[in-house]
N, C-alpha and C. Protein backbone atom coordinates (compact mmCIF):
# COMPACT_ATOMS: atom_id res chain seq x y z
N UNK A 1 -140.00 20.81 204.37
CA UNK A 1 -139.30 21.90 205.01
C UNK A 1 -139.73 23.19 204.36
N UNK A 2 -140.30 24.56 205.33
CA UNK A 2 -140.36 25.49 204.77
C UNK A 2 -139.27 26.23 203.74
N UNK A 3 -139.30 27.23 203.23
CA UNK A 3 -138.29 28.05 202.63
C UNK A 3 -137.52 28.26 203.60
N UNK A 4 -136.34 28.33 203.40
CA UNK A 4 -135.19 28.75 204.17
C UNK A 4 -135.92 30.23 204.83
N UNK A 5 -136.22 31.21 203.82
CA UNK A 5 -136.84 32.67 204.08
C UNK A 5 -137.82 32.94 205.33
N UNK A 6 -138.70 31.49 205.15
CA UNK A 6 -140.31 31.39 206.07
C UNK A 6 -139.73 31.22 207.49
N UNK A 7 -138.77 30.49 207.67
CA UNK A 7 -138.23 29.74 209.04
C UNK A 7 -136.99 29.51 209.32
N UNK A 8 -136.21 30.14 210.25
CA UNK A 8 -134.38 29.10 210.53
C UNK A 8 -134.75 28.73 211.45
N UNK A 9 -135.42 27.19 211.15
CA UNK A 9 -134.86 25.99 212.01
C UNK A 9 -133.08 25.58 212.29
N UNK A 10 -132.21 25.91 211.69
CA UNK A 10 -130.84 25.36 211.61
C UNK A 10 -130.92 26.19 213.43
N UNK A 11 -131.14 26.91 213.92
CA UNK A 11 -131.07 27.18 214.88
C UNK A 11 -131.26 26.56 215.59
N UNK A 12 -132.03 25.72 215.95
CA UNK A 12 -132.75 24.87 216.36
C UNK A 12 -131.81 23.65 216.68
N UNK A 13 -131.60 23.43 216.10
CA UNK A 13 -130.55 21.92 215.93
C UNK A 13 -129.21 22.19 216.43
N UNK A 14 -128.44 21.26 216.58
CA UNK A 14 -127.26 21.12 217.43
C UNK A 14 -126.41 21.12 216.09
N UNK A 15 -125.11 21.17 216.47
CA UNK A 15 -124.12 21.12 215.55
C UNK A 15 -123.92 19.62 214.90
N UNK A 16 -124.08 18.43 215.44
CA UNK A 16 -124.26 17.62 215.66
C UNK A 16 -125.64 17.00 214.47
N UNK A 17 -126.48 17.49 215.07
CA UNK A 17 -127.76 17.19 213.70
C UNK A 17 -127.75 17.30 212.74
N UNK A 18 -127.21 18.71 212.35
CA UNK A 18 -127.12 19.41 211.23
C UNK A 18 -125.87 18.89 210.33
N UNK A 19 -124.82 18.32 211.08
CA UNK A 19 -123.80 17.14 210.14
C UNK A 19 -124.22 15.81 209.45
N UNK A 20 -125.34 15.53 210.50
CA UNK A 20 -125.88 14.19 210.18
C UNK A 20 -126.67 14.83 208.85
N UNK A 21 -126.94 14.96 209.02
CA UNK A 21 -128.42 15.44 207.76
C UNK A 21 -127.47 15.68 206.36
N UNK A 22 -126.47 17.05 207.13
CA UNK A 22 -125.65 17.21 205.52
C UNK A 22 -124.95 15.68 205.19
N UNK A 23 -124.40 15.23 206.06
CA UNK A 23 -123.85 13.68 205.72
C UNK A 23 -124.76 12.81 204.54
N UNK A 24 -126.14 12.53 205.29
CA UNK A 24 -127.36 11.87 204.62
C UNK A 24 -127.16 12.43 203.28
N UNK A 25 -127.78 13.77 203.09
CA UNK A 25 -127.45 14.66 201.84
C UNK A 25 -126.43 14.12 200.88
N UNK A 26 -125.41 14.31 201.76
CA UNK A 26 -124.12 14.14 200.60
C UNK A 26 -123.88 12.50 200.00
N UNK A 27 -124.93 11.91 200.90
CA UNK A 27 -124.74 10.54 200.30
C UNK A 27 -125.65 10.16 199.41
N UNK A 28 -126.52 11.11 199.26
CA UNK A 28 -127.81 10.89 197.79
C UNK A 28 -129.15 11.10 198.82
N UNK A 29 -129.44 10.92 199.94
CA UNK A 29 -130.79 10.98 200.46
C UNK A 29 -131.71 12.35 200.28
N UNK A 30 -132.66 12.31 200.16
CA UNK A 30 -133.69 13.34 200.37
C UNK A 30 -134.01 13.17 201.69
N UNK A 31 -133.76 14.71 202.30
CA UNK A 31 -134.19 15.06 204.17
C UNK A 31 -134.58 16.44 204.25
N UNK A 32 -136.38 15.85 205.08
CA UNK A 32 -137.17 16.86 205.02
C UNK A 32 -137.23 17.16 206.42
N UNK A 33 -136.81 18.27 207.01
CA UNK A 33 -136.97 17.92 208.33
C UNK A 33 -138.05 19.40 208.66
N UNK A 34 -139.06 19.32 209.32
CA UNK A 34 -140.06 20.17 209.94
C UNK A 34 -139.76 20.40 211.77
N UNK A 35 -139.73 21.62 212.29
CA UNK A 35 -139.43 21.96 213.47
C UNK A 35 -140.68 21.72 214.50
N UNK A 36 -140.54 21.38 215.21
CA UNK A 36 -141.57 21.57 216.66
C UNK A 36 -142.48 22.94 216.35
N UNK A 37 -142.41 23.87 216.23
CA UNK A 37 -143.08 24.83 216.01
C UNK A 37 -143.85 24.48 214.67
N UNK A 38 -143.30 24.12 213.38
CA UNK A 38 -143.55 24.18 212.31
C UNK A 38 -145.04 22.75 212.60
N UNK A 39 -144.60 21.55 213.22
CA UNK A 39 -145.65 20.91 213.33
C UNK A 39 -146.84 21.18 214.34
N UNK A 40 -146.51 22.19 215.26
CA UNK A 40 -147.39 22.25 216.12
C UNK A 40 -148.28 21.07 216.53
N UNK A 41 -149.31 20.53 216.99
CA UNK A 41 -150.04 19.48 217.39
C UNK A 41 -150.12 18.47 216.39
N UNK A 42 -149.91 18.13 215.56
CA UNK A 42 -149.84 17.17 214.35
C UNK A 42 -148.99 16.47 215.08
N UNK A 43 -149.59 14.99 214.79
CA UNK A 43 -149.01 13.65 214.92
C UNK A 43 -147.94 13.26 214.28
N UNK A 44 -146.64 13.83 214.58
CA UNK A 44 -145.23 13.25 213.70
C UNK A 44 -145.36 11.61 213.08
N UNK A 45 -145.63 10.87 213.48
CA UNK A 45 -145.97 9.83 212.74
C UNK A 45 -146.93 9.33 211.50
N UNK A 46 -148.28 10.29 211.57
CA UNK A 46 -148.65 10.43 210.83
C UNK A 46 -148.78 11.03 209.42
N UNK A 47 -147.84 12.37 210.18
CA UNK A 47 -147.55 12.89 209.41
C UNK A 47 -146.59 12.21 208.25
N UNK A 48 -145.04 11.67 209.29
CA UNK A 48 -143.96 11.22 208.44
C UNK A 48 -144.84 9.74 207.32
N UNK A 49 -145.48 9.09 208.10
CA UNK A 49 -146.32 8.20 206.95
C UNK A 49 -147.20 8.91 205.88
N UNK A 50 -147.80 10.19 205.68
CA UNK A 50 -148.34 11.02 204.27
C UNK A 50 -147.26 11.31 203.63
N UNK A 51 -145.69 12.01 204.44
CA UNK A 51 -144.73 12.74 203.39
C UNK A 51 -144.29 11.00 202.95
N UNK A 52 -143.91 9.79 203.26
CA UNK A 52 -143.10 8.94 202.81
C UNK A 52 -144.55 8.52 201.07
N UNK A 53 -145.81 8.09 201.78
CA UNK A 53 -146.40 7.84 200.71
C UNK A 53 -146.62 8.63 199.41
N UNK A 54 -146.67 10.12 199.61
CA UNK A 54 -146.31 11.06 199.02
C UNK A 54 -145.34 11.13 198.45
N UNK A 55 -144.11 11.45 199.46
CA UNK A 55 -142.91 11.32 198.39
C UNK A 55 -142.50 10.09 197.19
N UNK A 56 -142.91 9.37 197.62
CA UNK A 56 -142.94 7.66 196.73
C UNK A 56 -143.74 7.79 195.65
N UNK A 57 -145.17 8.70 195.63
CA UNK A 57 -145.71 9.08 194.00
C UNK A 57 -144.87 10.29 193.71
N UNK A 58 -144.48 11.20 194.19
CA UNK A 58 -143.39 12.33 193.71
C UNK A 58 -142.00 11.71 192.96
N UNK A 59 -141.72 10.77 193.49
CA UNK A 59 -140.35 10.13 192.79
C UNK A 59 -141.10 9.32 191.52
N UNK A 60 -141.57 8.70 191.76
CA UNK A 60 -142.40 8.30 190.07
C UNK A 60 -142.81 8.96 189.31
N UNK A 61 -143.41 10.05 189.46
CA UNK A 61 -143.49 11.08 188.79
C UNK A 61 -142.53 11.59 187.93
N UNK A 62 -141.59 12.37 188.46
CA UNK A 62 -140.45 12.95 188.64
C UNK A 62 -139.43 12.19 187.57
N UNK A 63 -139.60 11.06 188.09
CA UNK A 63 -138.87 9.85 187.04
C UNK A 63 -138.92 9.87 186.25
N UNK A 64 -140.50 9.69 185.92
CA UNK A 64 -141.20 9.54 184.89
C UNK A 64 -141.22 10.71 183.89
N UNK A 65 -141.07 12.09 183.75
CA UNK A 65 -140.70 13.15 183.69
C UNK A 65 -139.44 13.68 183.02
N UNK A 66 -138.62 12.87 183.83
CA UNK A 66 -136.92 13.45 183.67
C UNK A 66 -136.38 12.31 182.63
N UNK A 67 -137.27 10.78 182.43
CA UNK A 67 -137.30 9.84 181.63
C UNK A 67 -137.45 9.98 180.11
N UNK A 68 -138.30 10.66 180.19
CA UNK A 68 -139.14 11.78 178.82
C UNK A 68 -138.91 12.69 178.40
């Protein structure tokens, strides 16, 4: 997700979405969400398969890090 500053997507979304997500949030999840504009022609699937493999060495990292 861009900076809040770069983009308001919250516009974008229904009242409805934007509960779900804070819900997710408040239950421990990490949620990255990118807008239709923001992906332009990029393959959402492909994409969401680089951020998951990605995020999965970011959390080891991170771990690994905050471990130390």
């Amino acid at each position: 997700m861009s900076s809040p500053d770069a983009y308001d997507q919250s516009s974008l979304m229904s009242a409805t979405q934007k509960q779900a997500i804070a819900e997710l949030r408040d239950k421990g999840f990490a949620v990255v969400v990118f807008s239709p504009e923001e992906l332009g022609c990029v393959c959402r699937d492909r994409l969401e398969s680089r951020l998951v493999a990605d995020g999965n060495e970011h959390i080891e990292d991170i771990t690994e890090l905050e471990n130390n």
